[in-house]
C-alpha atoms as a PDB file:
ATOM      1  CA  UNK A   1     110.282  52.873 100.916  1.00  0.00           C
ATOM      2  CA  UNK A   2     107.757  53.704 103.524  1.00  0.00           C
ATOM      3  CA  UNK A   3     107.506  57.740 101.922  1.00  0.00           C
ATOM      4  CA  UNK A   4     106.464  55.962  98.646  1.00  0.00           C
ATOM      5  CA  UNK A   5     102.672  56.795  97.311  1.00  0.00           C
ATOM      6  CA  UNK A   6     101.046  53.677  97.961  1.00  0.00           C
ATOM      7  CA  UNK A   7      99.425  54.068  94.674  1.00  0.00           C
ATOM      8  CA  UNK A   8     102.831  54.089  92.839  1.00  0.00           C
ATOM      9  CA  UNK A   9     103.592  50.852  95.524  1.00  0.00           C
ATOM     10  CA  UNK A  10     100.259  49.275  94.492  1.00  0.00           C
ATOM     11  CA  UNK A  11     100.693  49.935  90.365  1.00  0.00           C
ATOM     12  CA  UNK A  12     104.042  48.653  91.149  1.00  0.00           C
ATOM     13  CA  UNK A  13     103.258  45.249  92.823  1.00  0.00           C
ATOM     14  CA  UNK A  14     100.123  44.846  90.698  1.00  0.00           C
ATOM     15  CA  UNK A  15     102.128  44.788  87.242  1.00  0.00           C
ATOM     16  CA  UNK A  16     105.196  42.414  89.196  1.00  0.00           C
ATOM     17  CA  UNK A  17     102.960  40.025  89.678  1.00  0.00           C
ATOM     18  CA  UNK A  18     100.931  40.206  86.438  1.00  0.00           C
ATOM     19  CA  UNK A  19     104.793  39.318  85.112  1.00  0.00           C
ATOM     20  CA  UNK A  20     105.388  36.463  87.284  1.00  0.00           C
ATOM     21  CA  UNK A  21     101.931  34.757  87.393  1.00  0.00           C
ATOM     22  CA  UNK A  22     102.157  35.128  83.407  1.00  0.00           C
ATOM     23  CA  UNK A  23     105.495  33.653  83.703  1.00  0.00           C
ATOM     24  CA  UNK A  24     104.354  30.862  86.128  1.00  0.00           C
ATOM     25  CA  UNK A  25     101.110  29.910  83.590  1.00  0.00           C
ATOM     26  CA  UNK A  26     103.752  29.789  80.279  1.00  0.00           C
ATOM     27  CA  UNK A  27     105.322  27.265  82.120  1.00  0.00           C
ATOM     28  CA  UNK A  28     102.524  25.046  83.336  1.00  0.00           C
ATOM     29  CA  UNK A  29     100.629  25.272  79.518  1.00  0.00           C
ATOM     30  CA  UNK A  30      99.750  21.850  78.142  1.00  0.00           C
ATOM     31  CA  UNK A  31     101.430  21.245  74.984  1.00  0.00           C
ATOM     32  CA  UNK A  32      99.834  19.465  72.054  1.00  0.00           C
ATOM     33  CA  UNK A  33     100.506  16.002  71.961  1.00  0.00           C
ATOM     34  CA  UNK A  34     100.285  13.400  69.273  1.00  0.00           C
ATOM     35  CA  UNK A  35     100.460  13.178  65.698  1.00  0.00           C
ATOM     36  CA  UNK A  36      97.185  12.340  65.060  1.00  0.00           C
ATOM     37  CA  UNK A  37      93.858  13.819  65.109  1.00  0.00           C
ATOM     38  CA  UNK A  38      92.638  11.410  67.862  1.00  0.00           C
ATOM     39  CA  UNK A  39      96.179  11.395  69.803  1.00  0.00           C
ATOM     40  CA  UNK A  40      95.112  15.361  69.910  1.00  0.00           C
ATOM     41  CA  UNK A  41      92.067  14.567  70.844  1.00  0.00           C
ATOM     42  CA  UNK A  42      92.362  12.786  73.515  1.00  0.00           C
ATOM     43  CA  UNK A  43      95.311  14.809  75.008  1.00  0.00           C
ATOM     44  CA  UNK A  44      92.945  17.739  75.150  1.00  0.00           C
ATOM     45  CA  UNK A  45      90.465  15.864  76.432  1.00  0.00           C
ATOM     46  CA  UNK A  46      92.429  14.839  79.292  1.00  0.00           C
ATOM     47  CA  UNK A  47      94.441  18.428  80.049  1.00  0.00           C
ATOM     48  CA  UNK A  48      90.470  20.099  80.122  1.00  0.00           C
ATOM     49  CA  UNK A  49      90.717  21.277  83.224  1.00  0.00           C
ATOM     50  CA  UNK A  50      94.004  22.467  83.267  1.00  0.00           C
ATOM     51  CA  UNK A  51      93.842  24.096  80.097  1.00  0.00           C
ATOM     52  CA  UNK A  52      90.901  26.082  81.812  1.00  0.00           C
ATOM     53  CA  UNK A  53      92.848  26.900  84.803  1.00  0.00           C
ATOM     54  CA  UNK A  54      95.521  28.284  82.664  1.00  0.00           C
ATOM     55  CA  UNK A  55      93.969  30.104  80.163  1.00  0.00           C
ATOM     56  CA  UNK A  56      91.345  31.343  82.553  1.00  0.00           C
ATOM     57  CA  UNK A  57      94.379  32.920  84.832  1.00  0.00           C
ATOM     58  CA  UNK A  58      95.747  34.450  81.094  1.00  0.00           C
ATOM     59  CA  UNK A  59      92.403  36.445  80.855  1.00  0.00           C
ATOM     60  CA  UNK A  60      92.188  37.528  84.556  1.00  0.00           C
ATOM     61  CA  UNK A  61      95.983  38.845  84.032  1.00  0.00           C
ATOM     62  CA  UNK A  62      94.891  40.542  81.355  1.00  0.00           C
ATOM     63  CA  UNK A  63      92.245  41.808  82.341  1.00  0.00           C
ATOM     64  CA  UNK A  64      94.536  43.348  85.240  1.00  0.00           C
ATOM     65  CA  UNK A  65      97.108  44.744  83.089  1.00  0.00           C
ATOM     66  CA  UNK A  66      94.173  46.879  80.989  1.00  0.00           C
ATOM     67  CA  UNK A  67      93.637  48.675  84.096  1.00  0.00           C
ATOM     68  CA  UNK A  68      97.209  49.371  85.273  1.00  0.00           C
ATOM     69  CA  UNK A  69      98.260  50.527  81.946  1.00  0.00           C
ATOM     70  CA  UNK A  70      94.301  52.696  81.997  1.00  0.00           C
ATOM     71  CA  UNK A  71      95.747  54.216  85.476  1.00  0.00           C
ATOM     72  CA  UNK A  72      99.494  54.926  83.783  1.00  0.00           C
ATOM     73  CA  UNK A  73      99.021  56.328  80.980  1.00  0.00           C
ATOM     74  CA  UNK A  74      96.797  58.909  82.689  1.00  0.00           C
ATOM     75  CA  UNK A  75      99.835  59.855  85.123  1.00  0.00           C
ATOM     76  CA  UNK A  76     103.040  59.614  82.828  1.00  0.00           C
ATOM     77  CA  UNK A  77     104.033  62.760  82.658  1.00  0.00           C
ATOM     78  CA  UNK A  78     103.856  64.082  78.981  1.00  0.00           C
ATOM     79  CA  UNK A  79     105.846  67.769  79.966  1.00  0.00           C
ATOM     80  CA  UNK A  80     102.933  69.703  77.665  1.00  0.00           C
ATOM     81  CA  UNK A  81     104.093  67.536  74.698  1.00  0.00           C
ATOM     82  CA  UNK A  82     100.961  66.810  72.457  1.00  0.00           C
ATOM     83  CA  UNK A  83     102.948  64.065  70.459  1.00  0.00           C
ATOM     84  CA  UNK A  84     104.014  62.558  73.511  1.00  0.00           C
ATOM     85  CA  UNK A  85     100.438  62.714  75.156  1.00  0.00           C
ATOM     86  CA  UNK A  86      98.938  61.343  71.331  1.00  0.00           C
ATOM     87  CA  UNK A  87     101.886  58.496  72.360  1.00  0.00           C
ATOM     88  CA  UNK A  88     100.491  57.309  75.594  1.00  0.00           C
ATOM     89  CA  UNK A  89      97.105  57.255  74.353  1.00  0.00           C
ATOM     90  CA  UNK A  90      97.958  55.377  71.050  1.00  0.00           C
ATOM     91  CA  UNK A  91      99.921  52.884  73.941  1.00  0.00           C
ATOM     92  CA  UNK A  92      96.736  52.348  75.741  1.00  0.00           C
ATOM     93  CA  UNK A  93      94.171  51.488  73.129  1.00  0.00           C
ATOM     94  CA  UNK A  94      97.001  49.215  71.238  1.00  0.00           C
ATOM     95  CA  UNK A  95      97.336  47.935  74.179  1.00  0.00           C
ATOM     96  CA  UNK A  96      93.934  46.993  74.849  1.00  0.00           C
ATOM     97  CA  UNK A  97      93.050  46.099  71.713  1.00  0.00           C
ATOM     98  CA  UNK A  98      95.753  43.479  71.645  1.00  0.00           C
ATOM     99  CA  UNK A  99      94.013  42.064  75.302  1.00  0.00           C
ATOM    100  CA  UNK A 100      90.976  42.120  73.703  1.00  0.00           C
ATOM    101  CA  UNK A 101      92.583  39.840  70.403  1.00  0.00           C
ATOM    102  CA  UNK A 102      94.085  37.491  73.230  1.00  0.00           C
ATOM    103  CA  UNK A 103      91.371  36.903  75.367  1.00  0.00           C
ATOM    104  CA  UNK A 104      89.287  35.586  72.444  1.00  0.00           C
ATOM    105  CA  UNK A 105      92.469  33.415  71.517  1.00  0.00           C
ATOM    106  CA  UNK A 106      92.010  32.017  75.406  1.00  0.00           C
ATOM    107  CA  UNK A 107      88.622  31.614  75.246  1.00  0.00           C
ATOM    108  CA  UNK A 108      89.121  29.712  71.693  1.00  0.00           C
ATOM    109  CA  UNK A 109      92.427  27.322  72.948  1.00  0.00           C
ATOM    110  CA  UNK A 110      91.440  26.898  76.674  1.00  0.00           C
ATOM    111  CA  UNK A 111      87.860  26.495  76.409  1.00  0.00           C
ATOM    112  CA  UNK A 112      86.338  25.931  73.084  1.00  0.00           C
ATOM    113  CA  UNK A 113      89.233  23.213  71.864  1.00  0.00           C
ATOM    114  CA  UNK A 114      89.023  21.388  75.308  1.00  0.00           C
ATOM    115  CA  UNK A 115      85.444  21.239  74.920  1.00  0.00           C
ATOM    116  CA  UNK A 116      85.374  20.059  71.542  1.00  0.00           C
ATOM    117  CA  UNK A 117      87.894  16.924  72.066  1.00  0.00           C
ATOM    118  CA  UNK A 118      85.812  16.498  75.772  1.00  0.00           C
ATOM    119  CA  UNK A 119      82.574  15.833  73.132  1.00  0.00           C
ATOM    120  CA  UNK A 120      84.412  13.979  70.445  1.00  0.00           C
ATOM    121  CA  UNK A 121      87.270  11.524  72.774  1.00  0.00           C
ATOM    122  CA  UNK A 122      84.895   8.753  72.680  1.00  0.00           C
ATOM    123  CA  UNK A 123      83.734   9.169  68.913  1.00  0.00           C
ATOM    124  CA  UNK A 124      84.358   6.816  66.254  1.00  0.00           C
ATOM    125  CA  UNK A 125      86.324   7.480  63.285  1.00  0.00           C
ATOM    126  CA  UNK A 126      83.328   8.631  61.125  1.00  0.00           C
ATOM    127  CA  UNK A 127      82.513  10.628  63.662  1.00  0.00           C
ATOM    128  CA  UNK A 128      85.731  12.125  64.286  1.00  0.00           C
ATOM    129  CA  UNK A 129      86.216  13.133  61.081  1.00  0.00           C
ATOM    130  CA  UNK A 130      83.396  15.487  61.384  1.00  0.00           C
ATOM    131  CA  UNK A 131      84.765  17.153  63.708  1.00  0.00           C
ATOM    132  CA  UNK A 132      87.934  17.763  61.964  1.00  0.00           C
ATOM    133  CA  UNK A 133      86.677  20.457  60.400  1.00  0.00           C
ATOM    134  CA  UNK A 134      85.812  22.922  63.638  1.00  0.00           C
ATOM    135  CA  UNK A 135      89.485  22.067  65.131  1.00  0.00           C
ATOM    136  CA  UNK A 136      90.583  23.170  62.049  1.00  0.00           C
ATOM    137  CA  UNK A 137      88.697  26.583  62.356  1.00  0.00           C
ATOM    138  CA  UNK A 138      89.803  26.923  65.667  1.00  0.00           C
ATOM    139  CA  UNK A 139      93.142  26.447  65.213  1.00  0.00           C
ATOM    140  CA  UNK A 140      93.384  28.741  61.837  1.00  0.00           C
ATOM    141  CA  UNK A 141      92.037  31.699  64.238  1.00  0.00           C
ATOM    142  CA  UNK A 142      94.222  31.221  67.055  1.00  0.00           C
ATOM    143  CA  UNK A 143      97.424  30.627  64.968  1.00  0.00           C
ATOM    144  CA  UNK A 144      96.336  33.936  63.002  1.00  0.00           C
ATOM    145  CA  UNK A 145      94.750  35.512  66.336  1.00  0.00           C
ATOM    146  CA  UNK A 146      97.761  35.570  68.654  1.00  0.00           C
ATOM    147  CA  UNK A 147     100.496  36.934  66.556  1.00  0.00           C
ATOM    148  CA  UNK A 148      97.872  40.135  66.188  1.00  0.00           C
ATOM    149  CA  UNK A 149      97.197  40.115  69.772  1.00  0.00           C
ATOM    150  CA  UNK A 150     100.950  40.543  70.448  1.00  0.00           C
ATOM    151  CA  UNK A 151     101.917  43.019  67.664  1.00  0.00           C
ATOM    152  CA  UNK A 152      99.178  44.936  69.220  1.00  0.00           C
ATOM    153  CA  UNK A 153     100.727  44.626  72.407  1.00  0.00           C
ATOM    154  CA  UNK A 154     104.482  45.333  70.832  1.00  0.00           C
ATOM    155  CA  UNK A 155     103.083  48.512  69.711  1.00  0.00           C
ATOM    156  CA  UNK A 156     102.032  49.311  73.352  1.00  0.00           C
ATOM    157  CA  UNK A 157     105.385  48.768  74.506  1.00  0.00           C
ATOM    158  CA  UNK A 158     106.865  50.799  71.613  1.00  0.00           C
ATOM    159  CA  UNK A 159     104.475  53.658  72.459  1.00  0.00           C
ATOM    160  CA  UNK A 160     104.871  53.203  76.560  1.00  0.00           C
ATOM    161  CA  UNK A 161     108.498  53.162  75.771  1.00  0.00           C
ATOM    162  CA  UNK A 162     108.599  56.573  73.922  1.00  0.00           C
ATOM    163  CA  UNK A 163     106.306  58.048  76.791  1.00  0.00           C
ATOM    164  CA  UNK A 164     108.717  56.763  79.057  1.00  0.00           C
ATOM    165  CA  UNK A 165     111.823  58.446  77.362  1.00  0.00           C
ATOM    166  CA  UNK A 166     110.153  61.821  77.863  1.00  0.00           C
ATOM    167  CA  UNK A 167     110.155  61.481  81.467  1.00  0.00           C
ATOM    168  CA  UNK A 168     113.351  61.512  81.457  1.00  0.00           C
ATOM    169  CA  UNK A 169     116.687  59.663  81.647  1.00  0.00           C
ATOM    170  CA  UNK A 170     115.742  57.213  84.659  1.00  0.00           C
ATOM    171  CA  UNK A 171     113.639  54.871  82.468  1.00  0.00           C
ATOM    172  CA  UNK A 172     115.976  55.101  79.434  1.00  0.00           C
ATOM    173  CA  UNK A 173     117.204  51.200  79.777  1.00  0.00           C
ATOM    174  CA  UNK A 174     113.812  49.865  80.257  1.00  0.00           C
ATOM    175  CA  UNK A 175     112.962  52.152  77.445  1.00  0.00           C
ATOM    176  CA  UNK A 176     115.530  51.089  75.027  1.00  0.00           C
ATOM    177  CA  UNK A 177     114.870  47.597  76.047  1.00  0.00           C
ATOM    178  CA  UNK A 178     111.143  47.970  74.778  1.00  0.00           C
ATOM    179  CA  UNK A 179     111.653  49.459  71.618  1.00  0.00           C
ATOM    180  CA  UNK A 180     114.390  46.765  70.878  1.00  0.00           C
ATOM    181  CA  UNK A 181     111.801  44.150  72.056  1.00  0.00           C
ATOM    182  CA  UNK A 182     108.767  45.906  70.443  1.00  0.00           C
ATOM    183  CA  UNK A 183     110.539  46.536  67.187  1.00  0.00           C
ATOM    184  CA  UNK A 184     111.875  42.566  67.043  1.00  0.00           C
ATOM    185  CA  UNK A 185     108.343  41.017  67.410  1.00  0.00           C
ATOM    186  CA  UNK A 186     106.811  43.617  65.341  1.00  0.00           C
ATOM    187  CA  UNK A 187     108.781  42.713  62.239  1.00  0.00           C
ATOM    188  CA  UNK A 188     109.279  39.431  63.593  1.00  0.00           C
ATOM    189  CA  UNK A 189     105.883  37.702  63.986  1.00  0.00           C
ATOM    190  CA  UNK A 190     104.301  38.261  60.147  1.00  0.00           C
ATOM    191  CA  UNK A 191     107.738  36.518  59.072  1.00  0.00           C
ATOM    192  CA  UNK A 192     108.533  33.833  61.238  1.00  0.00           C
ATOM    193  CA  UNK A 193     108.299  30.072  59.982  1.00  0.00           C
ATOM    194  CA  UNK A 194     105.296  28.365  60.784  1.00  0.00           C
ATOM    195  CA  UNK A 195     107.624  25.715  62.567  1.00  0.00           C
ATOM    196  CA  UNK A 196     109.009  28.462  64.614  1.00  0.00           C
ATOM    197  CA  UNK A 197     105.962  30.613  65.551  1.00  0.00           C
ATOM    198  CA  UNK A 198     104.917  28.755  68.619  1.00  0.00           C
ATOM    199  CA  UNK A 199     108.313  29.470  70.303  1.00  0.00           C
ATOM    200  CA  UNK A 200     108.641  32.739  69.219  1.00  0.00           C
ATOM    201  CA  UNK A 201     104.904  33.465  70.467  1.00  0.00           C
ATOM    202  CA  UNK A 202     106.059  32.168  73.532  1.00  0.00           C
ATOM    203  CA  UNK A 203     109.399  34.424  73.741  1.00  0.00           C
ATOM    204  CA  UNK A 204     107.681  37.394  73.346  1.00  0.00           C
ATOM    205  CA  UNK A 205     105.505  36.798  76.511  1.00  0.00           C
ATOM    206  CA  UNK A 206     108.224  36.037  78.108  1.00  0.00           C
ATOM    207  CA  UNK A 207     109.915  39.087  76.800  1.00  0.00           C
ATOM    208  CA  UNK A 208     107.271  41.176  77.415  1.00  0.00           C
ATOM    209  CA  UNK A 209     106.640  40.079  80.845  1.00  0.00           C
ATOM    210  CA  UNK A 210     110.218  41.428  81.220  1.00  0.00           C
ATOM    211  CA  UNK A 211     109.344  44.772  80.195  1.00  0.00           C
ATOM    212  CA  UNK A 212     106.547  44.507  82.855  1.00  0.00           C
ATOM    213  CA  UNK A 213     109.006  44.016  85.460  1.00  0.00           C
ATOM    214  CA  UNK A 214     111.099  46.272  85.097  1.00  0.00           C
ATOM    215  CA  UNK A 215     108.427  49.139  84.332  1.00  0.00           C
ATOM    216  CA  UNK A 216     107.637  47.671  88.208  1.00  0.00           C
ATOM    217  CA  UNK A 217     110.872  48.235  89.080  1.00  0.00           C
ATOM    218  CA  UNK A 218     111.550  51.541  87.884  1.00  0.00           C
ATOM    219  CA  UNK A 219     107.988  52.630  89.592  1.00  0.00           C
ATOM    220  CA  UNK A 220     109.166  51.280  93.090  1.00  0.00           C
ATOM    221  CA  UNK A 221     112.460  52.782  92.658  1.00  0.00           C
ATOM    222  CA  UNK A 222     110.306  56.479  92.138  1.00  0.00           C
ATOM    223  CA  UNK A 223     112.711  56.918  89.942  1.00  0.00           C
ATOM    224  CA  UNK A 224     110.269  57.703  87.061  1.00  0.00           C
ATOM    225  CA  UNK A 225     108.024  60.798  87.776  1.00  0.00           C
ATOM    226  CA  UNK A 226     104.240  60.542  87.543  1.00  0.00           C
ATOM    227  CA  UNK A 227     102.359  63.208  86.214  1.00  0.00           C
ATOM    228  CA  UNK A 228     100.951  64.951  89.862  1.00  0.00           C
ATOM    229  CA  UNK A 229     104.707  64.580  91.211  1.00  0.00           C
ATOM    230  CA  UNK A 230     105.825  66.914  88.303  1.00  0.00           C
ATOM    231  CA  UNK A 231     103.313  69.643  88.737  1.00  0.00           C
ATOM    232  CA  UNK A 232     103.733  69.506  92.607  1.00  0.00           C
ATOM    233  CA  UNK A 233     107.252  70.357  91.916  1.00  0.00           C
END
């Protein structure tokens, strides 16, 4: 390991721990509670601050993952193939247009929500039911906002995972793996139940984080060739 690039170490470690801090957040998100408006209420109220710290590390992740996947796509090597050079690129701004759609879902459940049941724990009734309506509206967008934020991202993967292929054989698994993964919440998400969507939003972070891995994994192995590898040889 010590002849590796320490770029290809650094992309490497970068994207491993994206995966596992986006693992580590799934697990510690508050979950709604109650049945009622003001059992919601007040259960946001009280998980402000960790909502905050949660969502907050989504968007920094995020944010991180833009510019790893900025730096690959412009070093997969695309072996003079315009298609598979039109691939990567369509990867990248699928990719960050689906970070852009989540972010804006983070701000909305980590920040806005919180804030709103911070404002209106102590209301009365009357005044509750005001309310009602903007928790409402900010529900409507997230539960419409996410799926599109990860379709986005499925596409990525899809599109990553073709780019990969061309590379060659090393990176057929992972590839295989994202187009099955891709595919699945791409025809998956505009179907699903509305009594099954959280979990399946969840899954395919999970599942995605996957792919993350072991795109880490296959760049710490230098078992996939970058771009300036292929031309030196």
């Amino acid at each position: 390991m010590s002849t590796l690039p320490a770029a290809r170490r650094g992309l490497a470690g970068t994207l491993a721990l994206c995966a596992l801090a986006t693992l580590a957040l799934l697990a510690n998100h508050p979950m709604p509670q109650g049945h009622t408006l003001a059992d919601f209420v007040r259960a946001e109220a009280a998980n402000q601050l960790l909502d905050g710290v949660v969502h907050g590390g989504f968007i920094a992740i995020l944010g991180v993952l833009m510019v790893c996947f900025v730096l690959l796509s412009g070093i997969l090597p695309t072996r003079g193939s315009r298609t598979a050079g039109a691939t990567a690129i369509l990867g990248l701004v699928a990719f960050c247009t689906g970070c852009g759609t989540l972010m804006l879902v983070m701000i909305l459940d980590g920040f806005v929500v919180p804030g709103l049941a911070a404002h209106f724990a102590a209301a009365t009734a009357n005044d509750l039911s005001t309310g009602a309506g903007l928790f409402l509206i900010c529900g409507m967008m997230i539960r419409f906002l996410m799926p599109m934020g990860l379709m986005f991202q499925s596409v990525a993967v899809l599109s990553w995972s073709a780019a990969i292929v061309v590379s060659g054989r090393a990176g057929r698994a992972l590839a295989i793996y994202g187009f099955t993964v891709g595919t699945l919440l791409i025809a998956a998400l505009p179907t699903a139940p509305a009594k099954l969507t959280a979990h399946l939003l969840m899954a395919g972070i999970v599942l995605q984080s996957i792919w993350y891995l072991g795109l880490a994994a296959l760049l710490w192995s230098a078992k996939l060739p970058l771009d300036h590898e292929v031309r030196a040889h």
